[in-house]
Protein backbone atom coordinates (compact mmCIF):
# COMPACT_ATOMS: atom_id res chain seq x y z
CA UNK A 1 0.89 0.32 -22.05
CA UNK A 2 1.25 -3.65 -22.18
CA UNK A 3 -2.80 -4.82 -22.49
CA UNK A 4 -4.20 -6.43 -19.54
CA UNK A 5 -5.15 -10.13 -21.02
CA UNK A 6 -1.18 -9.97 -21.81
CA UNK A 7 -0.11 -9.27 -18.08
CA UNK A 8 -2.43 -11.74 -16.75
CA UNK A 9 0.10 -14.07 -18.58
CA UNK A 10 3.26 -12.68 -17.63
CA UNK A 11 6.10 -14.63 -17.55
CA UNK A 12 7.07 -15.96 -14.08
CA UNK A 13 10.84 -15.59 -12.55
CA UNK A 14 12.89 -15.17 -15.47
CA UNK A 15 16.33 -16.84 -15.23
CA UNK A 16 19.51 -15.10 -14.66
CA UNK A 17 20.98 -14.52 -17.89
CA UNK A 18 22.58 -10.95 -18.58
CA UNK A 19 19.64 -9.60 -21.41
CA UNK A 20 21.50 -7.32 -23.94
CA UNK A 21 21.19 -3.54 -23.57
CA UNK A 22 17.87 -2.23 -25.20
CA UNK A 23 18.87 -0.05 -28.21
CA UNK A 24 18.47 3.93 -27.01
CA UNK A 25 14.72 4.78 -26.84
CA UNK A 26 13.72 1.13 -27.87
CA UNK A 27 11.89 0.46 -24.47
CA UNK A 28 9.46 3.39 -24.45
CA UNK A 29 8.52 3.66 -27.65
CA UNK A 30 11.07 6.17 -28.69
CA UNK A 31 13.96 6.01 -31.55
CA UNK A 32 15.81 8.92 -30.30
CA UNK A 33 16.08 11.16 -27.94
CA UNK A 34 15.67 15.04 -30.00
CA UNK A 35 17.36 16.90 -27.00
CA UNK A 36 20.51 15.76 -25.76
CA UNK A 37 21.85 17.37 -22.50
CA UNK A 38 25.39 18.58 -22.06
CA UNK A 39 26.15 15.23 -19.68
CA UNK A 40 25.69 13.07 -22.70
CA UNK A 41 29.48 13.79 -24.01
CA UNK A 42 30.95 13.03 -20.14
CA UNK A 43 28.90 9.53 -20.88
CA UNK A 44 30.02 8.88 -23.91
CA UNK A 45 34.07 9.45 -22.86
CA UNK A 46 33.80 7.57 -19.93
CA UNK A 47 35.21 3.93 -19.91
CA UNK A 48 32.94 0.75 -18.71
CA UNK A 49 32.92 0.79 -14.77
CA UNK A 50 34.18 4.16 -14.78
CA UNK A 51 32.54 7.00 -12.25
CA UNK A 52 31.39 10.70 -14.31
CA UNK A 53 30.96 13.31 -11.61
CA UNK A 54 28.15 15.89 -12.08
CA UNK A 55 29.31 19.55 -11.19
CA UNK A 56 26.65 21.54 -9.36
CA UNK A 57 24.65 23.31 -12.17
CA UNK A 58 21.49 23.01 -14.32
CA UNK A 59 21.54 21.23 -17.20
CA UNK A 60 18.68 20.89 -20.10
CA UNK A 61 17.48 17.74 -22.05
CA UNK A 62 17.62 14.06 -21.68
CA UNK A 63 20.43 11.74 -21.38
CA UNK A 64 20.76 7.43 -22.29
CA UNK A 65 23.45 5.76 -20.13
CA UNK A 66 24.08 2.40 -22.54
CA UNK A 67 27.26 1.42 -20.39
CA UNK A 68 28.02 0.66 -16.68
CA UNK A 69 28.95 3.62 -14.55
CA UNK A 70 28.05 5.58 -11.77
CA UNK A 71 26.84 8.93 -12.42
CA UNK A 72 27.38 11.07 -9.18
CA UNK A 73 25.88 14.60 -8.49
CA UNK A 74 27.61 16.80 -6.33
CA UNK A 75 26.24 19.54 -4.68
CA UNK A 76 22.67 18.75 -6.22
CA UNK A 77 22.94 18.91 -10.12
CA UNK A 78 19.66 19.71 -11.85
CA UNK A 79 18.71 17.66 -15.22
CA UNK A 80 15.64 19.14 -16.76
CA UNK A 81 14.14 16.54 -19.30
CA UNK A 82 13.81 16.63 -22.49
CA UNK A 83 10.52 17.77 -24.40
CA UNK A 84 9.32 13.97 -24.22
CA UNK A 85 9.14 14.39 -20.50
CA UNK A 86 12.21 12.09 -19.85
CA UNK A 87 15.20 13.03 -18.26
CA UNK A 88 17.09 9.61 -18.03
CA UNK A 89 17.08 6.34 -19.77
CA UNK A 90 19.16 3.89 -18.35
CA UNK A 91 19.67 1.06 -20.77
CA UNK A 92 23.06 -0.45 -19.36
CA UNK A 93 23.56 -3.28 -16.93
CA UNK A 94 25.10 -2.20 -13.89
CA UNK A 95 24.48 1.39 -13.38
CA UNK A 96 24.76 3.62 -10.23
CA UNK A 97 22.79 6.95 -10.64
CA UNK A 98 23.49 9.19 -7.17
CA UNK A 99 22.82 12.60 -5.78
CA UNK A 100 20.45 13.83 -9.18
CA UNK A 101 17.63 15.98 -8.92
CA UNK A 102 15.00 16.34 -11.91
CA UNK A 103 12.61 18.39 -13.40
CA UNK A 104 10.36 16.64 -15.77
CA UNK A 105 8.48 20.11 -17.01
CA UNK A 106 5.24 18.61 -16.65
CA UNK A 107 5.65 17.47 -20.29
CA UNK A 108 5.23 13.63 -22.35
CA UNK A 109 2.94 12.16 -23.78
CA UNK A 110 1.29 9.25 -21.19
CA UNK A 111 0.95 6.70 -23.38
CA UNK A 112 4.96 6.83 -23.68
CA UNK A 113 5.74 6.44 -20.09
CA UNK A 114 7.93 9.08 -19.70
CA UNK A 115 9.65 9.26 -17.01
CA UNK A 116 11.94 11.22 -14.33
CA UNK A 117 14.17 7.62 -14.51
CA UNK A 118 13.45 5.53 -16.65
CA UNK A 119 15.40 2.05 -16.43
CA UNK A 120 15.02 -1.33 -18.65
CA UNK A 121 18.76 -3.01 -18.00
CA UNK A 122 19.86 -4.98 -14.75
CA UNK A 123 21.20 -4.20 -11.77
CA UNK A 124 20.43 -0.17 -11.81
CA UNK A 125 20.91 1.87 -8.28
CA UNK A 126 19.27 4.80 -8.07
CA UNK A 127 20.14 6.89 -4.73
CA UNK A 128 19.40 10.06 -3.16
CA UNK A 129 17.88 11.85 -6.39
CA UNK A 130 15.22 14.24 -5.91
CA UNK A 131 12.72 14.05 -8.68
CA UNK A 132 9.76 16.54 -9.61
CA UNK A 133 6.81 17.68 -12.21
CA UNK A 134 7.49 14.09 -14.10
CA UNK A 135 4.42 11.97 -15.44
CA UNK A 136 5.88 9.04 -13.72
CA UNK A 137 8.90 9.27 -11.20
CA UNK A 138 10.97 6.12 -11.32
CA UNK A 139 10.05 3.58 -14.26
CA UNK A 140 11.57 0.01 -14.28
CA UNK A 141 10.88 -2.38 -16.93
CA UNK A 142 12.09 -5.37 -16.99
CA UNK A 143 14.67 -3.68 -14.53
CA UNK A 144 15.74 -7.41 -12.86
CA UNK A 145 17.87 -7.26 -9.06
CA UNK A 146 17.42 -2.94 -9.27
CA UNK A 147 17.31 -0.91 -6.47
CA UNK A 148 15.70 2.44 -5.46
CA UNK A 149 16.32 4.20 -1.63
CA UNK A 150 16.16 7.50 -0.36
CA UNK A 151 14.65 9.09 -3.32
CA UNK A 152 12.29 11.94 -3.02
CA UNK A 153 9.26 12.29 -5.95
CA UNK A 154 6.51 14.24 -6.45
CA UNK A 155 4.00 14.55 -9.02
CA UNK A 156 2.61 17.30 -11.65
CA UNK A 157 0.81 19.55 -9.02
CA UNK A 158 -3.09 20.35 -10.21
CA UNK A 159 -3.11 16.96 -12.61
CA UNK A 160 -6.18 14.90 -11.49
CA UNK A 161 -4.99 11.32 -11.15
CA UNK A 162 -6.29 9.68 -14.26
CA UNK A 163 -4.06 12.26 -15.96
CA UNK A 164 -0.72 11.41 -14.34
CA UNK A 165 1.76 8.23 -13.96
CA UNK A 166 3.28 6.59 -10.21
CA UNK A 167 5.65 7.51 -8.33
CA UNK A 168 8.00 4.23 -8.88
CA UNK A 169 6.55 1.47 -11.87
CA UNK A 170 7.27 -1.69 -11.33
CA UNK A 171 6.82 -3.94 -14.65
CA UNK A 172 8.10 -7.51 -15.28
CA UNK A 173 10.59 -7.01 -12.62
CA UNK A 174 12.41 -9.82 -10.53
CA UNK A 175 14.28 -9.41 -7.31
CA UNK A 176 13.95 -5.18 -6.48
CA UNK A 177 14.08 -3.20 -3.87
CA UNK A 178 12.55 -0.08 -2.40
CA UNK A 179 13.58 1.25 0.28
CA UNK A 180 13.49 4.82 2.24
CA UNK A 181 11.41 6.66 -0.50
CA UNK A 182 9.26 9.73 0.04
CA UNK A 183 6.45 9.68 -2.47
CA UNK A 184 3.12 11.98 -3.00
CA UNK A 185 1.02 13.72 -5.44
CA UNK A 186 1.45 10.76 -7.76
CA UNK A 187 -1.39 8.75 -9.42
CA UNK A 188 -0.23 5.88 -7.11
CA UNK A 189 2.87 5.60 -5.14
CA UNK A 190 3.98 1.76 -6.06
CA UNK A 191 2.37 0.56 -9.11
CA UNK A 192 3.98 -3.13 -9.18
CA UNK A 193 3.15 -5.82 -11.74
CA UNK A 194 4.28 -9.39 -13.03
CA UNK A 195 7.36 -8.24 -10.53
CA UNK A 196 8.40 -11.13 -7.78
CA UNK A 197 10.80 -11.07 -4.88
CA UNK A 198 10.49 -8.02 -4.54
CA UNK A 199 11.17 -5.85 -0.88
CA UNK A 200 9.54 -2.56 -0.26
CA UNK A 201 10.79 -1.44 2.65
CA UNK A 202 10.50 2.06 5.01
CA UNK A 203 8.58 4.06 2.54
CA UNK A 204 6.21 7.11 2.54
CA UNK A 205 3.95 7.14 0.31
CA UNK A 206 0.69 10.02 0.62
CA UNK A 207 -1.85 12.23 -1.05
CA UNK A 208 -2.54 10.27 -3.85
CA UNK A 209 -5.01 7.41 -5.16
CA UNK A 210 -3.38 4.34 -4.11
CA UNK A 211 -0.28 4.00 -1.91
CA UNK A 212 0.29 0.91 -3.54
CA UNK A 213 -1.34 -0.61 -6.75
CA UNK A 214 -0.16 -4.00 -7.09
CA UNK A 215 -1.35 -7.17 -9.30
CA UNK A 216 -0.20 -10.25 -10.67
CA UNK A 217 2.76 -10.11 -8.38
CA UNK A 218 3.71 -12.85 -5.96
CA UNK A 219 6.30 -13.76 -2.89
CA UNK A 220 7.24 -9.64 -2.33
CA UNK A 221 7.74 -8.30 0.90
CA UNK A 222 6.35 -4.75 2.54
CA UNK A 223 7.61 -3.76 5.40
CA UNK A 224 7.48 -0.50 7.53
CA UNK A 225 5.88 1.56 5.11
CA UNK A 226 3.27 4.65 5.22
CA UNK A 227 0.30 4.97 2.94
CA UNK A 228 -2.01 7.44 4.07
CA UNK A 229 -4.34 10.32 2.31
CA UNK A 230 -5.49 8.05 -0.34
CA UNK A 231 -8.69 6.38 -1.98
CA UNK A 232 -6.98 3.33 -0.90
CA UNK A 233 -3.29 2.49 1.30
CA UNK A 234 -2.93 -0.62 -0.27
CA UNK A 235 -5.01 -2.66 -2.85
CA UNK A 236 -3.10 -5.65 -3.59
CA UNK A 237 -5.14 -8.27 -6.54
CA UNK A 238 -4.25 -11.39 -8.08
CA UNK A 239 -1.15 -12.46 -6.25
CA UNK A 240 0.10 -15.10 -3.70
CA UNK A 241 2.41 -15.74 -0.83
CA UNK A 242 2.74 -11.51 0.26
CA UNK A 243 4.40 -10.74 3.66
CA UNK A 244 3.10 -7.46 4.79
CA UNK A 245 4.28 -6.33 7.96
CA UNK A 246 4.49 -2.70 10.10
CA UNK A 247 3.14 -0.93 7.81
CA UNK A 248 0.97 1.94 8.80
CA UNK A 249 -2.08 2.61 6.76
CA UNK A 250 -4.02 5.91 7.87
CA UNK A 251 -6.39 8.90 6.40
CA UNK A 252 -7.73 6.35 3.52
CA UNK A 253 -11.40 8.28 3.30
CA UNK A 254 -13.92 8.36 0.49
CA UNK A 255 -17.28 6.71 -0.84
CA UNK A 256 -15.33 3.56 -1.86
CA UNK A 257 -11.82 3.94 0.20
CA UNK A 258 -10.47 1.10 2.42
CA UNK A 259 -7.21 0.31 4.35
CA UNK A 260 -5.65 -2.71 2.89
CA UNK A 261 -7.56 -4.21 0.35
CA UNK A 262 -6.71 -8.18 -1.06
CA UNK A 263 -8.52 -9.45 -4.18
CA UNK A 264 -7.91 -12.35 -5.04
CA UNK A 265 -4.98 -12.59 -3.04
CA UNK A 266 -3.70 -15.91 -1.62
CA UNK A 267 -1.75 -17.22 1.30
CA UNK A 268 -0.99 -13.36 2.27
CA UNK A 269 0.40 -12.85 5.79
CA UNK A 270 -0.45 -9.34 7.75
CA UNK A 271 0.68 -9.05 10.95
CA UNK A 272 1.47 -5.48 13.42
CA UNK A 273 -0.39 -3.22 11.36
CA UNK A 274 -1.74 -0.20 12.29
CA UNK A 275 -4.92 0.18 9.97
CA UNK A 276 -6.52 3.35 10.90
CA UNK A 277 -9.21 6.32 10.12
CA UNK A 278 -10.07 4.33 6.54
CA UNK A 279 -13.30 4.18 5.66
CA UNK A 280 -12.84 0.65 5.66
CA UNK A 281 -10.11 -1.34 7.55
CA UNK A 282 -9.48 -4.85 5.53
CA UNK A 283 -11.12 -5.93 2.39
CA UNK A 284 -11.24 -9.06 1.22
CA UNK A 285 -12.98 -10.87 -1.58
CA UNK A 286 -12.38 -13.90 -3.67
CA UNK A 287 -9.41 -14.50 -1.22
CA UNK A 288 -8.25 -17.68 0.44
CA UNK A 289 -6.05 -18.39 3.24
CA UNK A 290 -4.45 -15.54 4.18
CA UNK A 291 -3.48 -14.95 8.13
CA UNK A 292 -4.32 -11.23 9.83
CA UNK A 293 -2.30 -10.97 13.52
CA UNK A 294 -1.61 -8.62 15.52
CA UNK A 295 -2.70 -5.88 13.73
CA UNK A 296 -4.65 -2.89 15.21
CA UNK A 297 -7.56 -1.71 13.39
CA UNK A 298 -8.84 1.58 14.75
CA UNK A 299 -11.94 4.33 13.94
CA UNK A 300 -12.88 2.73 10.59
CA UNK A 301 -16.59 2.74 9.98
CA UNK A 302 -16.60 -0.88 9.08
CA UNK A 303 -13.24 -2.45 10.14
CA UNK A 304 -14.16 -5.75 7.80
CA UNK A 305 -15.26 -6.12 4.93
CA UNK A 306 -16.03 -9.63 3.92
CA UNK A 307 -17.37 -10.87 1.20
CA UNK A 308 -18.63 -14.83 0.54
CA UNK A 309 -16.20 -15.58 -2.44
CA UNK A 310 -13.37 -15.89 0.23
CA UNK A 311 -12.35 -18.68 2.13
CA UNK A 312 -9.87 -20.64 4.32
CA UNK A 313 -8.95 -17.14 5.76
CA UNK A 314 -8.05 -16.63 10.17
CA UNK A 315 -7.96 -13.55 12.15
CA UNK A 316 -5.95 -13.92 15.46
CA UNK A 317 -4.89 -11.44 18.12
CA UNK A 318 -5.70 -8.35 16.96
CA UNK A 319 -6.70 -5.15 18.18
CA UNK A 320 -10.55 -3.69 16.89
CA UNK A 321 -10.81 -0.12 18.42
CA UNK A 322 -13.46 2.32 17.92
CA UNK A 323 -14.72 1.05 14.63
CA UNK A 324 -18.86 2.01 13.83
CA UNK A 325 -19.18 -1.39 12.84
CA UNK A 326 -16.95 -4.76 13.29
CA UNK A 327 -18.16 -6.78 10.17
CA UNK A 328 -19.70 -6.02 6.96
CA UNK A 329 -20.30 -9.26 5.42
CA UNK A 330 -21.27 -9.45 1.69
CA UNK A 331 -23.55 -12.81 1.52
CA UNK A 332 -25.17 -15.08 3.34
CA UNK A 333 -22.24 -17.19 4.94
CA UNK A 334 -18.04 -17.48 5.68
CA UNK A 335 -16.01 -20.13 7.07
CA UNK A 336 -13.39 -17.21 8.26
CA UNK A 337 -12.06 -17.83 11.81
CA UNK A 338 -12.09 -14.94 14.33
CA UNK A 339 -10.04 -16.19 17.81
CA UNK A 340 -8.46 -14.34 20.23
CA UNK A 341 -9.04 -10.88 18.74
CA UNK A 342 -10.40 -7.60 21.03
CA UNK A 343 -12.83 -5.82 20.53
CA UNK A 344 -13.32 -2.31 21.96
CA UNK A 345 -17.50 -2.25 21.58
CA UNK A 346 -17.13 -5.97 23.30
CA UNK A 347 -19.29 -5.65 27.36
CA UNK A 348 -19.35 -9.49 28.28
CA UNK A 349 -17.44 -9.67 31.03
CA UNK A 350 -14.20 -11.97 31.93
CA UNK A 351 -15.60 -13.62 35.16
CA UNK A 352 -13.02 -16.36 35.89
CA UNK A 353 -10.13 -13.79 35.27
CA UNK A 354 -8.66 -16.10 32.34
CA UNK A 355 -8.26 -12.59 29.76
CA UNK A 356 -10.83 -14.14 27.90
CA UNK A 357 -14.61 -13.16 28.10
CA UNK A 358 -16.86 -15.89 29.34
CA UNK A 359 -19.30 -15.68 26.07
CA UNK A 360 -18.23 -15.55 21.95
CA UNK A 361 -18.24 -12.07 20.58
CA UNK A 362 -20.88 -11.47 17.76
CA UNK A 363 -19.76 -9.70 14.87
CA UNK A 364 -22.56 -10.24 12.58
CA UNK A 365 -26.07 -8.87 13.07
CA UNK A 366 -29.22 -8.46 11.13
CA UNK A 367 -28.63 -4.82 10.42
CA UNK A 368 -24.94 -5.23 9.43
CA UNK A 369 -26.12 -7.84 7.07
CA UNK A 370 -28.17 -5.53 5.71
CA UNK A 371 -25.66 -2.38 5.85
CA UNK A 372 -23.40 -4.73 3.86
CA UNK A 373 -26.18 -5.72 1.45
CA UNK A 374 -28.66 -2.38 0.90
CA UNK A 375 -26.02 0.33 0.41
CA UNK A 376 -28.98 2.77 1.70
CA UNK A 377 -28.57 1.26 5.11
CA UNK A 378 -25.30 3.27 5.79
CA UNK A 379 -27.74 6.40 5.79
CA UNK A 380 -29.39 4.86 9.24
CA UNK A 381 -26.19 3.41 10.61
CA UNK A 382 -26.19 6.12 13.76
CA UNK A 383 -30.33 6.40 14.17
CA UNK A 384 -32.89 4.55 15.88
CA UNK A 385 -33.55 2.02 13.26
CA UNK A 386 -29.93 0.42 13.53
CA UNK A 387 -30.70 0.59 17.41
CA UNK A 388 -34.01 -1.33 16.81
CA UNK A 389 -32.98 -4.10 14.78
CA UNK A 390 -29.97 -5.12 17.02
CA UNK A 391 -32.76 -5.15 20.30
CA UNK A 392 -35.13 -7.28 18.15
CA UNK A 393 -32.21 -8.96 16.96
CA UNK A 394 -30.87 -10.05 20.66
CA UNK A 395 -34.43 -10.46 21.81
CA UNK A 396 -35.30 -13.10 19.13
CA UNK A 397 -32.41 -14.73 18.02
CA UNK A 398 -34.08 -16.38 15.17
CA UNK A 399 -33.98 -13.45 12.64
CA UNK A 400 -30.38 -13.51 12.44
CA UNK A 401 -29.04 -15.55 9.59
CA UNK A 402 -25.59 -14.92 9.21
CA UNK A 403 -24.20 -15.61 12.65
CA UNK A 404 -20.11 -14.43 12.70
CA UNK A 405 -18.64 -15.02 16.09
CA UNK A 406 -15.06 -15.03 18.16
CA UNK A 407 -14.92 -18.01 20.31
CA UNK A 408 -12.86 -16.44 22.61
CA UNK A 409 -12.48 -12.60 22.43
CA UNK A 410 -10.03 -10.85 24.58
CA UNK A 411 -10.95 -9.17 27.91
CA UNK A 412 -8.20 -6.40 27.79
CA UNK A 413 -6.16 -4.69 24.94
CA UNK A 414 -3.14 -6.60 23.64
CA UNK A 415 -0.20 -5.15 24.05
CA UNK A 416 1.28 -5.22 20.31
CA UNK A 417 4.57 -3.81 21.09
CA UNK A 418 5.43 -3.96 17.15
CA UNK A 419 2.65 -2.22 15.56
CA UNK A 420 3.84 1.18 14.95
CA UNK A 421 2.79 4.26 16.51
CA UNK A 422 0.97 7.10 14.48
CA UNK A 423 2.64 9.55 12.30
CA UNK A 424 3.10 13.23 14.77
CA UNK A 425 0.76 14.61 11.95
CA UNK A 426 -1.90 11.52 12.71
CA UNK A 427 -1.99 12.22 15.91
CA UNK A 428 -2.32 16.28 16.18
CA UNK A 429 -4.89 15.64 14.04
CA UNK A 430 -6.83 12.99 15.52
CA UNK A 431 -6.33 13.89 19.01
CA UNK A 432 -9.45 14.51 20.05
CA UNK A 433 -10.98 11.14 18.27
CA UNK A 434 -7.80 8.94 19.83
CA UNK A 435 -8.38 10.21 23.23
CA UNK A 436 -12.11 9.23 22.89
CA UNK A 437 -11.39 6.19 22.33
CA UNK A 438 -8.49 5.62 25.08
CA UNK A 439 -11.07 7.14 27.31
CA UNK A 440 -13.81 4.13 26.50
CA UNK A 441 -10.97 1.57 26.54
CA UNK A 442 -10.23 2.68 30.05
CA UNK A 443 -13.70 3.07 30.95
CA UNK A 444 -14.60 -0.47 29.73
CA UNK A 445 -11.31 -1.89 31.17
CA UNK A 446 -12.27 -0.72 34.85
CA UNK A 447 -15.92 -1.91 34.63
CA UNK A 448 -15.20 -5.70 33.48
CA UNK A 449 -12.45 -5.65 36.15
CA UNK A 450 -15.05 -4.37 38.68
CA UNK A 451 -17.51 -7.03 37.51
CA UNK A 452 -14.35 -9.80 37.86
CA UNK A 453 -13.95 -8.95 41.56
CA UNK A 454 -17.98 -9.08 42.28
């Protein structure tokens, strides 16, 4: 693996030049590869451009493709990968790779990155292959203007996460796209680094550590993706200029899990979300300008986390439903912006009918100060003592320091008519918790329209 102090300076867009093709094995640390499958001669007869189709069959060890042609299963060929845990190394400009499934064995070393695909060339497709029991699925380095859809990967089943690679690497890549994948039981779905323009687009990625682990990486598009079942959906560090949009984050539970984290991450635009059942919605720290609209944020125990070290940074018609706590907010001050957003756990009333209740909406109290502050508040978070501070809190203003408010919180749900609905499996299991809620956004909805017509 490339050290960190060398990725923090990778090498921006690089320019358009055709690289030469990597001699076989040169990009992951191999010379050869020791078992050569029966697909290698097909390869090696075929002409530049040309098309080699795969009969339906099984066929063992690893292949290189060092020239540009498709490769086309029919009828679901099987390559199981060499004893190195790779099946194939693409190391030609301008390959198509179609219809493949692959069994990795569970085998490589993880140092070597081995790999169900692995790709260092231009221009690779990779389509429709099914890929299984490899270290790391799909693995493109330095893979410039490649694309990945409709593939289907899963991990080594039993491997804790530490011990195996993601489901599509991303490294010093320019101009890729993902689209349509089905990932899970991977260390992380999308790993992504020093990679730009970039799309990642209609994927599923779930039951692993991070649906998408992403750094150094700037101006890339996500878009209609799933990340649930995970320590975190999304934690996105040291990177600028991110459109992230649709994307449903759900199920991200644990002692230090969250939704969509950004560290670090500037000028980052989220908008029709649906960010819920994490343990905590958004994170932010050391962030600065980034815009959050739209979005719904639902039955998080904190739906914010907010630490000081962030700045510039507006929240703006969203949804906040069913969350144990709006803000936690790590120091003693922010100059974020909360306008226009509702909030479920909000009673002021909208007296004049404008949509808008008639006082600011207080996120920030003494005891969420101190939740955010004195981990060992979250063990009184439910009990009397939470319930205490906020009354002594209301009754004498003066003891809290930190105040956080929305000028002008809605009255009524938005209707966000592009936020994606649940996945069927969210909402069997969450039925009962989602109709709780709808039940006190009903509830709440009739009372301040009763108190509107008094």
């Amino acid at each position: 693996m490339v050290p960190l102090a060398v990725l923090a300076l990778a090498v921006a867009i690089g320019d358009q030049v055709d690289m030469p093709a990597l001699a076989s094995g040169a990009a992951d640390g191999r010379t050869a590869i020791h078992e050569v499958s029966s697909l290698q001669a097909l390869i090696d007869a075929a002409a530049p451009g040309g098309t080699v189709d795969v009969a339906p069959g099984t066929y063992i060890g690893g292949i290189i493709i060092d020239k540009p042609i498709r490769l086309i299963g029919h009828a679901r060929p099987l390559i199981v990968a060499a004893d190195d845990g790779t099946a194939i190394r693409i190391r030609a400009n301008d390959v198509t790779l179609e219809g493949i499934d692959i069994d990795g064995r569970g085998s490589g070393d993880l140092g070597h990155d081995p790999s169900g695909i692995h790709v260092a060339a231009r221009r690779a497709t990779i389509r429709d292959c099914r890929i299984a029991n490899t270290l790391f699925g799909i693995y493109l380095r330095e893979a410039d203007a490649a694309t990945v859809e409709r593939c289907t990967i899963r991990g080594i089943r039993g491997k804790d996460a530490g011990e195996k690679g993601s489901g599509i690497h991303v490294w010093n890549t320019n101009g890729f796209v993902l689209a349509g994948n089905d990932l899970a039981d991977v260390r992380d779905g999308f790993y992504i680094q020093s990679s730009f323009n970039g799309r990642v687009l209609g994927n599923t990625a779930r039951d692993l550590r991070y649906g998408i682990h992403y750094m150094f990486s700037d101006d890339n598009t996500f878009e209609d993706n799933l990340f649930e079942n995970g320590a975190a959906g999304a934690a996105l560090m040291y990177s600028k200029r991110i459109a992230f949009r649709r994307n449903r984050i759900l199920h991200n539970r644990g002692f230090a899990s969250v939704g969509l984290l950004f560290k670090a991450c500037d000028d980052v635009v989220a908008e029709d979300n649906l960010i819920g059942d994490n343990a905590r919605g958004i994170f932010l720290e050391g962030s600065y300008r980034n815009v959050f609209r739209r979005n719904i944020v639902a039955e998080s125990d904190a739906a914010i986390v907010l630490y000081d070290s962030s700045g510039g940074n507006r929240l703006e018609g969203n949804s906040f439903v069913s969350n144990l706590t709006p803000l936690s907010l790590v120091g003693r001050r922010t100059d974020t912006v909360f306008h226009g957003n509702y909030w479920s756990d909000n009673d002021e009333p909208d007296l004049d009918g404008d949509g808008r209740s008639d006082r600011p909406y207080r996120l920030s109290s003494v005891f969420d100060h101190l939740r955010s502050n004195l981990t060992a508040a979250d063990l009184f978070t439910q009990g009397l003592t939470a319930a205490a501070v906020g009354m002594a809190e209301r009754a004498f203003p003066v003891l809290d320091p930190i105040p956080v408010v929305d000028e002008a919180p809605l009255a009524h749900p938005p209707t966000l008519d592009d936020v994606p609905h649940p996945t069927p499996r969210a909402r069997e299991f969450n039925m009962r918790g989602i109709g709780v809620a709808l039940l006190m956004i009903v509830i709440a909805v009739g009372q301040m329209g009763h108190a509107g017509r008094q």
